[in-house]
N, C-alpha and C. Protein backbone atom coordinates (compact mmCIF):
# COMPACT_ATOMS: atom_id res chain seq x y z
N UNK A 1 13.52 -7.27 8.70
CA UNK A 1 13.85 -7.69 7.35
C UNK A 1 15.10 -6.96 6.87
N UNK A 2 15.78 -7.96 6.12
CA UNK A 2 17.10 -7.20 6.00
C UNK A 2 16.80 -6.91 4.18
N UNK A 3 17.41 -5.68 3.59
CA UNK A 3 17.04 -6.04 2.39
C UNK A 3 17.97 -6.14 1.58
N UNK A 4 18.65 -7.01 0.82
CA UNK A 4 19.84 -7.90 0.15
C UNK A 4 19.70 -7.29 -1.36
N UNK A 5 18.36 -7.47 -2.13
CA UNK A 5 18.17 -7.35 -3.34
C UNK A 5 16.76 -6.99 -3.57
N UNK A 6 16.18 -5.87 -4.92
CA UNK A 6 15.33 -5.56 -5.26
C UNK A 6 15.25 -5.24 -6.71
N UNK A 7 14.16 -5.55 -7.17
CA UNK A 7 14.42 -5.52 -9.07
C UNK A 7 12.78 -5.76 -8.92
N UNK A 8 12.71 -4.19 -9.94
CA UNK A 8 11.31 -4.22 -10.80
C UNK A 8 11.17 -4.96 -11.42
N UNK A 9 10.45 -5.84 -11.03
CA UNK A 9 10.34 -7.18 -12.09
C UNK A 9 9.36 -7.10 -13.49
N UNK A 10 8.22 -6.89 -12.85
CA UNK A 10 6.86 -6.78 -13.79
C UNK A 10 6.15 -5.24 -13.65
N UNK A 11 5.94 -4.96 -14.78
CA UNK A 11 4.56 -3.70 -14.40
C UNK A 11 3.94 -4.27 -15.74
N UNK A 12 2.59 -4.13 -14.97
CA UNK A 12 1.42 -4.29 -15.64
C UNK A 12 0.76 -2.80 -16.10
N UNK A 13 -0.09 -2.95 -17.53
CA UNK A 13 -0.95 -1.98 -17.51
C UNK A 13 -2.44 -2.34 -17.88
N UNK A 14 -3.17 -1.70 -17.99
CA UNK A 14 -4.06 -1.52 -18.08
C UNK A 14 -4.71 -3.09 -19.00
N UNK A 15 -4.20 -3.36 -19.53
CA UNK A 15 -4.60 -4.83 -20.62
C UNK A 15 -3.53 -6.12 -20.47
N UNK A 16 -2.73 -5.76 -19.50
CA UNK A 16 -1.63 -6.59 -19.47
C UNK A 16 -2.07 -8.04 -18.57
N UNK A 17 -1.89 -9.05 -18.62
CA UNK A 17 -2.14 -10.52 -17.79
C UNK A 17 -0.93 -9.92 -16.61
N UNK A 18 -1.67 -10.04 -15.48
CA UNK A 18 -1.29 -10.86 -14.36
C UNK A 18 -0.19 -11.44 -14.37
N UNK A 19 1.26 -11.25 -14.10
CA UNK A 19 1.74 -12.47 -13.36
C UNK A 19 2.15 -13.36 -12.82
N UNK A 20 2.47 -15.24 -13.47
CA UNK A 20 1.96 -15.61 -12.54
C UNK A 20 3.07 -16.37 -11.63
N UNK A 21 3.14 -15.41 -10.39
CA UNK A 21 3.95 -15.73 -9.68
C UNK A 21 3.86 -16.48 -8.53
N UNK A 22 5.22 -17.30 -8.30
CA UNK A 22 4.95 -18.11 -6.98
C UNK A 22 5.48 -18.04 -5.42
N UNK A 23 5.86 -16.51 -5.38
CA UNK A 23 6.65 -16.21 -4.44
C UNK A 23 5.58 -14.97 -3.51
N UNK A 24 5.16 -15.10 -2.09
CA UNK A 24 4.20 -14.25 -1.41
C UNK A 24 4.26 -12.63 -2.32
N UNK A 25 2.90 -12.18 -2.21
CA UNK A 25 2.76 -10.74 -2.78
C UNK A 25 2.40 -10.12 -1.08
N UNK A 26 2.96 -8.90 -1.03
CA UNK A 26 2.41 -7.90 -0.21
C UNK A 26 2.20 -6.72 -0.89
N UNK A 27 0.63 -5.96 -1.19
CA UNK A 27 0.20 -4.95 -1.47
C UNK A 27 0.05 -3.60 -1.02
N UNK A 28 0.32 -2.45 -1.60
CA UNK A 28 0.20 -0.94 -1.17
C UNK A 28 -0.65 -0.29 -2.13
N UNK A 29 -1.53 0.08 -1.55
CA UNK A 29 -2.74 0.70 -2.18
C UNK A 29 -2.80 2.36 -1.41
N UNK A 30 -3.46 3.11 -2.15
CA UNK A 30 -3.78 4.54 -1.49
C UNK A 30 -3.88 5.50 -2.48
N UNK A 31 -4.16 6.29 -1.59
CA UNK A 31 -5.39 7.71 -3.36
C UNK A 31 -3.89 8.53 -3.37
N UNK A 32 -4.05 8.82 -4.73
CA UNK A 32 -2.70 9.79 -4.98
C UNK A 32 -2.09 10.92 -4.18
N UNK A 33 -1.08 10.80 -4.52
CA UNK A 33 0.07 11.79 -3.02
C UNK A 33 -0.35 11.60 -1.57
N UNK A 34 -0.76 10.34 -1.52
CA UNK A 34 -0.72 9.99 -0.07
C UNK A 34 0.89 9.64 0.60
N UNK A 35 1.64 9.48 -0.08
CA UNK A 35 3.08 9.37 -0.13
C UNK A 35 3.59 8.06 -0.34
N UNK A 36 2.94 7.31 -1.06
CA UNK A 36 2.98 5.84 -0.87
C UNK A 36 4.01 5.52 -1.64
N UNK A 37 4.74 6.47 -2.80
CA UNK A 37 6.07 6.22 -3.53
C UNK A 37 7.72 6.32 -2.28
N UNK A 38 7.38 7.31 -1.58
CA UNK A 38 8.03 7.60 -0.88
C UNK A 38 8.33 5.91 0.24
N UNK A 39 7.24 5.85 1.42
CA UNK A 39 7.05 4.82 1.70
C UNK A 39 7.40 3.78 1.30
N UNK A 40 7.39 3.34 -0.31
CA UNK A 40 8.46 2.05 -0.95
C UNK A 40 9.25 1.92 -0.94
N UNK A 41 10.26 3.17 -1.59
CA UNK A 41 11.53 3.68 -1.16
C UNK A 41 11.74 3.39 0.05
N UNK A 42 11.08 4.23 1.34
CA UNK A 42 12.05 3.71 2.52
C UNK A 42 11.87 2.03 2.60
N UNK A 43 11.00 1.46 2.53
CA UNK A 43 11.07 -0.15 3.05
C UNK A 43 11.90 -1.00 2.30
N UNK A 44 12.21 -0.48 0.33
CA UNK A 44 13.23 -0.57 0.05
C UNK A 44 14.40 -0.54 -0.13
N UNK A 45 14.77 0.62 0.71
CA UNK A 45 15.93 1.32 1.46
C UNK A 45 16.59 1.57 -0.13
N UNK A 46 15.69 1.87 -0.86
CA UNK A 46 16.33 2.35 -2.69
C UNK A 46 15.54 4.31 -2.85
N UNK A 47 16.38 4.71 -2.89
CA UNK A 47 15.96 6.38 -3.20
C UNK A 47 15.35 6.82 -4.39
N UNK A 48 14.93 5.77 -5.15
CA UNK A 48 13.91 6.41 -6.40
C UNK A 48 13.82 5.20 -7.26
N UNK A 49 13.56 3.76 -6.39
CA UNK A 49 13.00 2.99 -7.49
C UNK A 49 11.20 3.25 -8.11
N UNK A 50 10.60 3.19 -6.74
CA UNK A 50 9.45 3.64 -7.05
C UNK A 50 9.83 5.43 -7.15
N UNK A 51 8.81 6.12 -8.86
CA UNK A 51 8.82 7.61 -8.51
C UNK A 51 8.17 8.18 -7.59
N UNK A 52 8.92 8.90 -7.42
CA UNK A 52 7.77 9.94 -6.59
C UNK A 52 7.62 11.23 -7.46
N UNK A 53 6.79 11.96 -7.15
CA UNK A 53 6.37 13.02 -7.79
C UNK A 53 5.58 14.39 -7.15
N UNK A 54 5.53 15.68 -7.40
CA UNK A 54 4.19 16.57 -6.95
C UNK A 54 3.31 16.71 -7.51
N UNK A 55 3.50 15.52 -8.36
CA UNK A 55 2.11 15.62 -9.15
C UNK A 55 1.12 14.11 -9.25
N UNK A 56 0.09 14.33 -8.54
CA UNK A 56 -0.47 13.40 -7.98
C UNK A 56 -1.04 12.72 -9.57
N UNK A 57 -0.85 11.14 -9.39
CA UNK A 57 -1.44 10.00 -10.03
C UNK A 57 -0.46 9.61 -10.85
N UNK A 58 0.64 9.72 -10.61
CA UNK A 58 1.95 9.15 -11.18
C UNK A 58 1.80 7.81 -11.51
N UNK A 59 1.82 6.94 -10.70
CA UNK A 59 1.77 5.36 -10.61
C UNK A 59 0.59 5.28 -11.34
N UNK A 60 0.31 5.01 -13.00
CA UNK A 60 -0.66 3.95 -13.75
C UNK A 60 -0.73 2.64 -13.95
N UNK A 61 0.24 2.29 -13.70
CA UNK A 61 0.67 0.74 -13.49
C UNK A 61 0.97 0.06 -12.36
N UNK A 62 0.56 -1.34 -12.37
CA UNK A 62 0.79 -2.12 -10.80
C UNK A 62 1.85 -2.68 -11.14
N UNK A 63 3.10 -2.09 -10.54
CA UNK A 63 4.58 -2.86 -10.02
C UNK A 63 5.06 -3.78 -9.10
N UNK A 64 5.66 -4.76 -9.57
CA UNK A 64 5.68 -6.03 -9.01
C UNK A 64 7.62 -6.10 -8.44
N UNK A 65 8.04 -5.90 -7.73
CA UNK A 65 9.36 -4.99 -6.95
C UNK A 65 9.41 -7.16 -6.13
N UNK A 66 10.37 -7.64 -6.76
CA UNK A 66 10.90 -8.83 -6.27
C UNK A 66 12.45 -8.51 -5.37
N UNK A 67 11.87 -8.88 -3.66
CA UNK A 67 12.32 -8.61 -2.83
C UNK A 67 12.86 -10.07 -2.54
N UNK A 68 14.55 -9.62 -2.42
CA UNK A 68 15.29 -11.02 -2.14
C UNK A 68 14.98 -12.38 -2.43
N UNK A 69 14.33 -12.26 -3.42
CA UNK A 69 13.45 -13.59 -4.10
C UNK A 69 12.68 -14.32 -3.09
N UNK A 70 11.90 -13.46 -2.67
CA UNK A 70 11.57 -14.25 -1.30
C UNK A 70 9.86 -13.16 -1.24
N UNK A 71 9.95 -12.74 -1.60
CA UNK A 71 8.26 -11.51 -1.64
C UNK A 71 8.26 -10.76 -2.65
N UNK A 72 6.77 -10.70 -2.81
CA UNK A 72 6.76 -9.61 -4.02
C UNK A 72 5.93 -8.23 -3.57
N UNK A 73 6.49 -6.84 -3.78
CA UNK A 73 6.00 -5.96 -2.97
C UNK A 73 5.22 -5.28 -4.22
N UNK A 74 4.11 -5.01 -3.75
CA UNK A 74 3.13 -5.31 -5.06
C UNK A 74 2.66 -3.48 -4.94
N UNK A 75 3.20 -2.77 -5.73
CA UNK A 75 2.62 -0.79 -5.81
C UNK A 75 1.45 -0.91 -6.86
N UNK A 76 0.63 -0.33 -6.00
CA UNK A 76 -0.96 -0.37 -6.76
C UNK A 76 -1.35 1.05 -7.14
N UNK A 77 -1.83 1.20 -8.27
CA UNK A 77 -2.05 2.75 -9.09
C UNK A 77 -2.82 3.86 -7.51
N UNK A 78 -2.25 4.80 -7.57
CA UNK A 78 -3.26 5.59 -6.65
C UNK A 78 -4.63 6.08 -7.01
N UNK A 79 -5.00 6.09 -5.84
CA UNK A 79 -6.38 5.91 -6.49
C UNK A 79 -7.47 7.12 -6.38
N UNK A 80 -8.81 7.87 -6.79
CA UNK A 80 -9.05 9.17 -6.41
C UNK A 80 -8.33 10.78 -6.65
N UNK A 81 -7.52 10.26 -7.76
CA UNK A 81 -6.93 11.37 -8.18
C UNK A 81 -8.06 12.55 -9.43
N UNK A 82 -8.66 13.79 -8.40
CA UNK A 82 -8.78 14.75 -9.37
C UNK A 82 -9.01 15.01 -10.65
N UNK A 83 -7.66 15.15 -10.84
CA UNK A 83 -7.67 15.76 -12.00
C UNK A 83 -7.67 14.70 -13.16
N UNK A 84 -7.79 13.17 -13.24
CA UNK A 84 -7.94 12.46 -14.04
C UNK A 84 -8.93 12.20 -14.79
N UNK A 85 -9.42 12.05 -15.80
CA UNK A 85 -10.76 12.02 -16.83
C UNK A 85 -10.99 10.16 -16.36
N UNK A 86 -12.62 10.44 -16.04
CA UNK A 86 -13.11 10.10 -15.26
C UNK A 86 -13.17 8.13 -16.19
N UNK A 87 -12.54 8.20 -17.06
CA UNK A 87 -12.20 7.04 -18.01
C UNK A 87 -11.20 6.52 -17.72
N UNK A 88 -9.98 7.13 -16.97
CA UNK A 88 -8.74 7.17 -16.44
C UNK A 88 -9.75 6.63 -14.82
N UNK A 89 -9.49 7.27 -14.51
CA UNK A 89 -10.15 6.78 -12.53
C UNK A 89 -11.02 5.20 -13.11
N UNK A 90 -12.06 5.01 -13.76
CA UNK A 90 -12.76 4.40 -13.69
C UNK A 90 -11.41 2.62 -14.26
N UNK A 91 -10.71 2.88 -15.37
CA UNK A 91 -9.41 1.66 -15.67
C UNK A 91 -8.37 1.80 -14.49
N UNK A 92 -8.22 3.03 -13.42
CA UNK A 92 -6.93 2.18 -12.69
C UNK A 92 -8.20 1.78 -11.51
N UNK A 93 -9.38 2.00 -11.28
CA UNK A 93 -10.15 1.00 -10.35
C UNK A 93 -10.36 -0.04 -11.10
N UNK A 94 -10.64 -0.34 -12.14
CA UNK A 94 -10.67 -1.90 -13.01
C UNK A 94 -9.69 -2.70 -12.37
N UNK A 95 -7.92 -2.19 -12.68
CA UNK A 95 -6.97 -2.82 -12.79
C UNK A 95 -6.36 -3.14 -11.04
N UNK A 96 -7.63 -2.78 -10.15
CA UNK A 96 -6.64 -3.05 -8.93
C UNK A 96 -7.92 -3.57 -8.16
N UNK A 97 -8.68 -3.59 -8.82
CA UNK A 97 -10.39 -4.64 -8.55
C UNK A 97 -9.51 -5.98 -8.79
N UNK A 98 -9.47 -5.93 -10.17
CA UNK A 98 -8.59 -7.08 -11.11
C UNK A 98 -7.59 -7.74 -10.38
N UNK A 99 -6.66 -6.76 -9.81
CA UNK A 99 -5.56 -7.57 -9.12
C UNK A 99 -6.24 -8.17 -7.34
N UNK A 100 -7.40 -7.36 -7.09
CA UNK A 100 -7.47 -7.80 -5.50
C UNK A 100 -7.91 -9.08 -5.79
N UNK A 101 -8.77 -9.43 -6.55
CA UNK A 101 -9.46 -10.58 -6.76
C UNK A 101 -9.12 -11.75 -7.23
N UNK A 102 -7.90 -11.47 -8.45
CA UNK A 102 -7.11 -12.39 -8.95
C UNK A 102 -5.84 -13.29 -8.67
N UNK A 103 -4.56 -12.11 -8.17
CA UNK A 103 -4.10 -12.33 -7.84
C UNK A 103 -4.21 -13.91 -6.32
N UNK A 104 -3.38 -14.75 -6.51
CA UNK A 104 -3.13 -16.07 -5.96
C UNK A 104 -2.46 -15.89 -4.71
N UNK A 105 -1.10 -15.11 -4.76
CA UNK A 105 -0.20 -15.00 -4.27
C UNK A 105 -0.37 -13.85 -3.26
N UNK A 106 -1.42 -13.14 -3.09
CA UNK A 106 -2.04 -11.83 -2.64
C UNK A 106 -1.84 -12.18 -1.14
N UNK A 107 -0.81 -11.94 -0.22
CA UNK A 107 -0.86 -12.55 1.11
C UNK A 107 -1.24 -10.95 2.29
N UNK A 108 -0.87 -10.17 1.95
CA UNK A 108 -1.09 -8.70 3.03
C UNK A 108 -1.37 -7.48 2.05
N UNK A 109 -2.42 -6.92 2.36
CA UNK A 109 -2.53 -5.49 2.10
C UNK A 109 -2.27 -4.38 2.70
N UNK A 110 -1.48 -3.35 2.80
CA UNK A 110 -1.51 -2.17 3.52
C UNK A 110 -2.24 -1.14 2.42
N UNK A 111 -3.02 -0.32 3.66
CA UNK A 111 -3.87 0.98 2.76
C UNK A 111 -3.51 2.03 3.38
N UNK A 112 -2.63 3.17 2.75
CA UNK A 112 -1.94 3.74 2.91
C UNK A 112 -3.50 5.23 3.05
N UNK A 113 -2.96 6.01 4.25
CA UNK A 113 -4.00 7.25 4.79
C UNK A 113 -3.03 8.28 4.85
N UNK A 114 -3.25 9.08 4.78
CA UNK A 114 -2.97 10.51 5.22
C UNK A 114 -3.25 10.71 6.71
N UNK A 115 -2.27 10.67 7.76
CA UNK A 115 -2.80 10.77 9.41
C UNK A 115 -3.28 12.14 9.72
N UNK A 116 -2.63 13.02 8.85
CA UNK A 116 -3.21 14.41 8.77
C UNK A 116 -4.74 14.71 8.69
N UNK A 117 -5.44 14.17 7.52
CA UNK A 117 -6.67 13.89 7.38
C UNK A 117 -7.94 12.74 7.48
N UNK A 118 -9.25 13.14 7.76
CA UNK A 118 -10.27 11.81 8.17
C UNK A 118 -9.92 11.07 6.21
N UNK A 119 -10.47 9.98 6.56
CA UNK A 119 -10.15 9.13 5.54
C UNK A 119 -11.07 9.77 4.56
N UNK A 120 -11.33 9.91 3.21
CA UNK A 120 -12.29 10.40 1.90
C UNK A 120 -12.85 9.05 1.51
N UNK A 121 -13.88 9.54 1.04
CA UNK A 121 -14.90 8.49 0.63
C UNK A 121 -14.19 7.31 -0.08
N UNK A 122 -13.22 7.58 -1.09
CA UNK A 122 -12.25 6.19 -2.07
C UNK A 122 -11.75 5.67 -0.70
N UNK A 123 -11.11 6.43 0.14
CA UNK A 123 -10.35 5.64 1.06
C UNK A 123 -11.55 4.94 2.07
N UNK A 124 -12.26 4.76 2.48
CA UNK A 124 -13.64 3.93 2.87
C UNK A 124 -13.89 3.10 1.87
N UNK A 125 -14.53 3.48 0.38
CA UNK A 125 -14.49 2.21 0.09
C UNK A 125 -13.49 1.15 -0.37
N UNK A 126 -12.32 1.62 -0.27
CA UNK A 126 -10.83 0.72 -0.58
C UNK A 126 -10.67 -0.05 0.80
N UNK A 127 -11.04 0.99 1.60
CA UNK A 127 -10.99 -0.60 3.00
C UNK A 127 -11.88 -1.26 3.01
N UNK A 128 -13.46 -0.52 2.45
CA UNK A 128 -14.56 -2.00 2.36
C UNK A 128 -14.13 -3.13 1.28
N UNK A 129 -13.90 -2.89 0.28
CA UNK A 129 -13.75 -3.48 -0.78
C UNK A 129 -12.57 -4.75 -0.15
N UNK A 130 -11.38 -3.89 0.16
CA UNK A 130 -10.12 -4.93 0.82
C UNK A 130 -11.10 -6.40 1.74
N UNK A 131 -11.82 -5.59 2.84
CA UNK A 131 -12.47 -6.20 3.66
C UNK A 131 -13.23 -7.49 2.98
N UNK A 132 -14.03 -6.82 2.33
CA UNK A 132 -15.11 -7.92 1.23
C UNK A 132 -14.53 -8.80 0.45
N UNK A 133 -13.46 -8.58 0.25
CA UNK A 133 -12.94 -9.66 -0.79
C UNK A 133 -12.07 -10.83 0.39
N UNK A 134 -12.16 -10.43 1.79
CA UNK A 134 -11.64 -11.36 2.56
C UNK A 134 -10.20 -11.11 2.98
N UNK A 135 -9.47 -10.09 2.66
CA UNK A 135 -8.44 -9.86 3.40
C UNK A 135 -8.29 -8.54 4.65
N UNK A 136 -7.75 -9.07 5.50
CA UNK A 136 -7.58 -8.04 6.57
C UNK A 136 -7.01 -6.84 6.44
N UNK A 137 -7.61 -5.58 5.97
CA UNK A 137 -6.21 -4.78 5.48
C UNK A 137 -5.31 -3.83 6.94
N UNK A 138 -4.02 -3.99 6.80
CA UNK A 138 -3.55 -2.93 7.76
C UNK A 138 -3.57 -1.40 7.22
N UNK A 139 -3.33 -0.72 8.01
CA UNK A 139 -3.97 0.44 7.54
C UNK A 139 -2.54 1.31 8.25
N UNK A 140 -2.19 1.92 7.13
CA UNK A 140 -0.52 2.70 7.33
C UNK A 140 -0.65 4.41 7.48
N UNK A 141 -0.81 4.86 8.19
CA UNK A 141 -1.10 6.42 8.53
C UNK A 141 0.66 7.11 8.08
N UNK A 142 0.27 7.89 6.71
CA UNK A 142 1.83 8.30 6.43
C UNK A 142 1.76 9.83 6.81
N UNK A 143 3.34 10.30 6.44
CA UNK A 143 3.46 11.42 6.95
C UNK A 143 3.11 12.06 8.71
N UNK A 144 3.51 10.93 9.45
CA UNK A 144 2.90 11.45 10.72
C UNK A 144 4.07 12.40 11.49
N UNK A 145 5.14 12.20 10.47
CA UNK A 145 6.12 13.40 11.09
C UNK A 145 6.17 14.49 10.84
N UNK A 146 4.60 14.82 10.07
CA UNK A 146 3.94 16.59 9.92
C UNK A 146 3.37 17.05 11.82
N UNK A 147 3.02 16.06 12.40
CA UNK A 147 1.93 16.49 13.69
C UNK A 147 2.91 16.12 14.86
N UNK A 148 2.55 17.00 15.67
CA UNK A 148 3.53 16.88 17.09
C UNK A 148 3.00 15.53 17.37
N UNK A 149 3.90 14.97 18.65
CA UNK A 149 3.78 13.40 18.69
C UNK A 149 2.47 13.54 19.56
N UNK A 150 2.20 14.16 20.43
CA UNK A 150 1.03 14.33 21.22
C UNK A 150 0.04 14.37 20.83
N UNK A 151 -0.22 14.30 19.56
CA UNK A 151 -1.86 14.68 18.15
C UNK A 151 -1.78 13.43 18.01
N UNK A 152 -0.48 12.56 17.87
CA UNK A 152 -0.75 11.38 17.02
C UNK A 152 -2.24 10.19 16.85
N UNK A 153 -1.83 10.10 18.84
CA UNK A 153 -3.17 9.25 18.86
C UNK A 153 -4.64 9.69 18.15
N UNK A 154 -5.17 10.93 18.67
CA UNK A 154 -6.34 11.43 18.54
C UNK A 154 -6.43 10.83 17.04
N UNK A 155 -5.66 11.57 16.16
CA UNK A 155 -5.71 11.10 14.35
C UNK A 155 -5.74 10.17 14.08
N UNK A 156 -5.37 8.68 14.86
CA UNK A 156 -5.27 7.73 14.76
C UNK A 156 -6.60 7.03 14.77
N UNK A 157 -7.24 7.81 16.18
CA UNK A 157 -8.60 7.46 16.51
C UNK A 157 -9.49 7.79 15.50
N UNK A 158 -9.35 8.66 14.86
CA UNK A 158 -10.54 10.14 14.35
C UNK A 158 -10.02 8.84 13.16
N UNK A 159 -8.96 8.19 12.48
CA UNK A 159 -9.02 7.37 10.90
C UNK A 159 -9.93 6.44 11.24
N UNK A 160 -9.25 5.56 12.52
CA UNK A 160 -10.15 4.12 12.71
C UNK A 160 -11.51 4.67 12.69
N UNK A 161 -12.19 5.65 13.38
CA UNK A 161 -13.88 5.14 13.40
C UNK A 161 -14.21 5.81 11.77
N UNK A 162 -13.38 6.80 11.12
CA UNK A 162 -13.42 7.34 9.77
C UNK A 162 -13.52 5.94 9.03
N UNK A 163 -12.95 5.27 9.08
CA UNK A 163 -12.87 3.98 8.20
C UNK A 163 -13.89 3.29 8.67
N UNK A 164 -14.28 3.02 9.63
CA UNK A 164 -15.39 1.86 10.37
C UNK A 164 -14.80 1.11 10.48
N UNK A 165 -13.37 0.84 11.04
CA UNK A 165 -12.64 -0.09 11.41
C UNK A 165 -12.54 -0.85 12.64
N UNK A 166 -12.82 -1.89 12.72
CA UNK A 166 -12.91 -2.37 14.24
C UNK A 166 -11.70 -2.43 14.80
N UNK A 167 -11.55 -2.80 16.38
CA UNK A 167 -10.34 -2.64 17.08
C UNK A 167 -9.62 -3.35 16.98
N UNK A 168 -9.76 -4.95 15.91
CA UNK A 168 -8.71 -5.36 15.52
C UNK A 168 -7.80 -4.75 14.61
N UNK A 169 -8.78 -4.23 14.13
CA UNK A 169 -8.03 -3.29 12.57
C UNK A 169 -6.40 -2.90 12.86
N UNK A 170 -5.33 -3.36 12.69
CA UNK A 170 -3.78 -2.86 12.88
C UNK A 170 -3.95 -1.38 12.20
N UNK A 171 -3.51 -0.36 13.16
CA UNK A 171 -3.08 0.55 12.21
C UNK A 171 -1.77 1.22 12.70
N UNK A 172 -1.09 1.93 11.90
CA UNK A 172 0.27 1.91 11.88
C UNK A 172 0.78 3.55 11.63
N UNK A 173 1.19 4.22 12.66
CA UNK A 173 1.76 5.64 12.32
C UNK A 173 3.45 5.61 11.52
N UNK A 174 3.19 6.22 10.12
CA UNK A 174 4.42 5.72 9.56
C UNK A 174 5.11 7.19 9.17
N UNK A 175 6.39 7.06 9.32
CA UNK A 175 7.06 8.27 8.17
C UNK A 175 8.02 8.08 7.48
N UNK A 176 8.26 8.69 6.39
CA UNK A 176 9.28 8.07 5.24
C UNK A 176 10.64 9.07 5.73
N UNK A 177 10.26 10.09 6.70
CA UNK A 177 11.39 11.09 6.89
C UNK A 177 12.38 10.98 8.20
N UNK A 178 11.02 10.38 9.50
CA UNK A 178 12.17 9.53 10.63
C UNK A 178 12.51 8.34 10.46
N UNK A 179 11.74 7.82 9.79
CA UNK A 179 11.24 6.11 9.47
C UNK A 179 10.62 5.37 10.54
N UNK A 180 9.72 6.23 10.95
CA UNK A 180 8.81 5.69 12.46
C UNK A 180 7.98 4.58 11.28
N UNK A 181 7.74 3.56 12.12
CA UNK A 181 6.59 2.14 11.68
C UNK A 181 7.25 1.61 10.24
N UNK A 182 8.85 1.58 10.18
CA UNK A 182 9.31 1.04 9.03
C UNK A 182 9.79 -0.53 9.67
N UNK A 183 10.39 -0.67 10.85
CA UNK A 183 10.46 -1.84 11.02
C UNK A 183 8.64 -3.16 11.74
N UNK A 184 7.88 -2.28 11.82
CA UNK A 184 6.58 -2.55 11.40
C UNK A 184 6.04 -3.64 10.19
N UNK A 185 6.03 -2.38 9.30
CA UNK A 185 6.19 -3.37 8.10
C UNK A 185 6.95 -3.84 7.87
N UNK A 186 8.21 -4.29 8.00
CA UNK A 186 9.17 -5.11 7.58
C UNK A 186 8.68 -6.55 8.55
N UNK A 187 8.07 -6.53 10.19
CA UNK A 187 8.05 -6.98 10.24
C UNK A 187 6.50 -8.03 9.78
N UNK A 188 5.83 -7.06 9.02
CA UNK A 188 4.50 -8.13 8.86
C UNK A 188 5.15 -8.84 7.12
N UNK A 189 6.36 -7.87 6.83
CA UNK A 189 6.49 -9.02 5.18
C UNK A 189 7.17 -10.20 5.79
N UNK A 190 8.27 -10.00 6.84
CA UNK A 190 8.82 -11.39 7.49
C UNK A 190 7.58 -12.51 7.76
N UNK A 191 6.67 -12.02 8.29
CA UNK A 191 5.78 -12.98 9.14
C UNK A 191 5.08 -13.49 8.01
N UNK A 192 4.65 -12.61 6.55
CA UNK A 192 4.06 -13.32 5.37
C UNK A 192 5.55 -14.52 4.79
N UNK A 193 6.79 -13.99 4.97
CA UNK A 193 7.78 -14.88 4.08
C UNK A 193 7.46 -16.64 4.93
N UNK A 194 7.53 -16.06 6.31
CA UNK A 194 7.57 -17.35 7.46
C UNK A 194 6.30 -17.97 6.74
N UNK A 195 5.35 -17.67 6.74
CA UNK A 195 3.87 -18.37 7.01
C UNK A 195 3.64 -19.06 5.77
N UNK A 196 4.81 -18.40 4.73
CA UNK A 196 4.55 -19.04 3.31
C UNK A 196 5.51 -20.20 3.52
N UNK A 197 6.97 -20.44 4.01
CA UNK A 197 7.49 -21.51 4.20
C UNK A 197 7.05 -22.50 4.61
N UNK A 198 6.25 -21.89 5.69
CA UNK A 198 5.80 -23.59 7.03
C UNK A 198 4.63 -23.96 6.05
N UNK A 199 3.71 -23.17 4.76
CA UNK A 199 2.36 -24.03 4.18
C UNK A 199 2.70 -25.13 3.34
């Protein structure tokens, strides 16, 4: 994927409609400071459209990032953050329940892991939930340019059975710092742009 143009189009909050767009969505989901701001940035090849931050649960709003008018790259609140009052955790799981289910245009999910660590309980049920509602989620292992390349697999292994993921399950060793598994995803938004032309 080549990337031509990008513009925050929409952010939603917490009471905001949906919307309603007619151009493929691809989704990024994951529990706070998993690096998933970072990760946008590189696939957007933009250095601080999405923030990043050290302070986990930045993203309260789902951003709707219109890619060459041709996809919509859809940043979903992180999720499992700490230090949030438990009224806060309980509206950004509302608002991304809300969007898995609603959303029309919802064509790929990636669920962004920590390859460093086994997946945490939010991150299990964010892949059941993905699962249950009928989409396949790929599953993006970030930061893998913390672990020598020789660990990689094992962590890879130790997420999939952490998740209960079967061996179709795609999963993907990514880094925002070599940009290992960036043409990866670029190539599963191509294959959503294709699949939306030929329907």
């Amino acid at each position: 994927m080549k990337i031509k143009s990008v513009e925050l189009e929409t952010v939603c909050g917490i009471t905001s409609q949906l919307p309603d767009n007619t151009l493929p969505e691809v989704a990024f989901a994951g529990k706070s400071n998993v690096g998933k701001s970072s990760l946008i940035n590189t696939v957007m090849q933009r250095k601080s459209l999405a923030r990043t931050s050290a302070q986990p649960g930045k993203t309260q709003t789902i951003n709707f990032y219109n890619i060459n008018n041709e996809i919509y790259l859809v940043d979903l609140p992180g999720y499992g953050y700490a230090r949030a009052s438990k009224t806060e955790t309980e509206k950004w799981g509302e608002m991304i329940e809300r969007y898995l289910a609603n959303s029309e245009m919802l064509s790929c999910i990636f669920l962004l892991v920590d390859i460093r660590h086994e997946p945490g309980e939010h991150d299990k049920q964010m892949f059941e939930w993905i699962d249950y509602m009928g989409l396949q989620p790929i599953v993006i292992c970030t930061k893998a340019d913390k672990l020598k390349r020789s660990q990689i697999d094992s962590h890879l292994k130790a997420i999939r059975k952490g998740l209960g993921a079967d061996e179709d399950t795609i999963i993907i060793p990514f880094s925002s710092v070599t940009k290992q598994g960036l043409d990866d995803v670029w190539d599963f938004m191509d294959q959503v742009i294709e699949n939306e032309k030929e329907e």
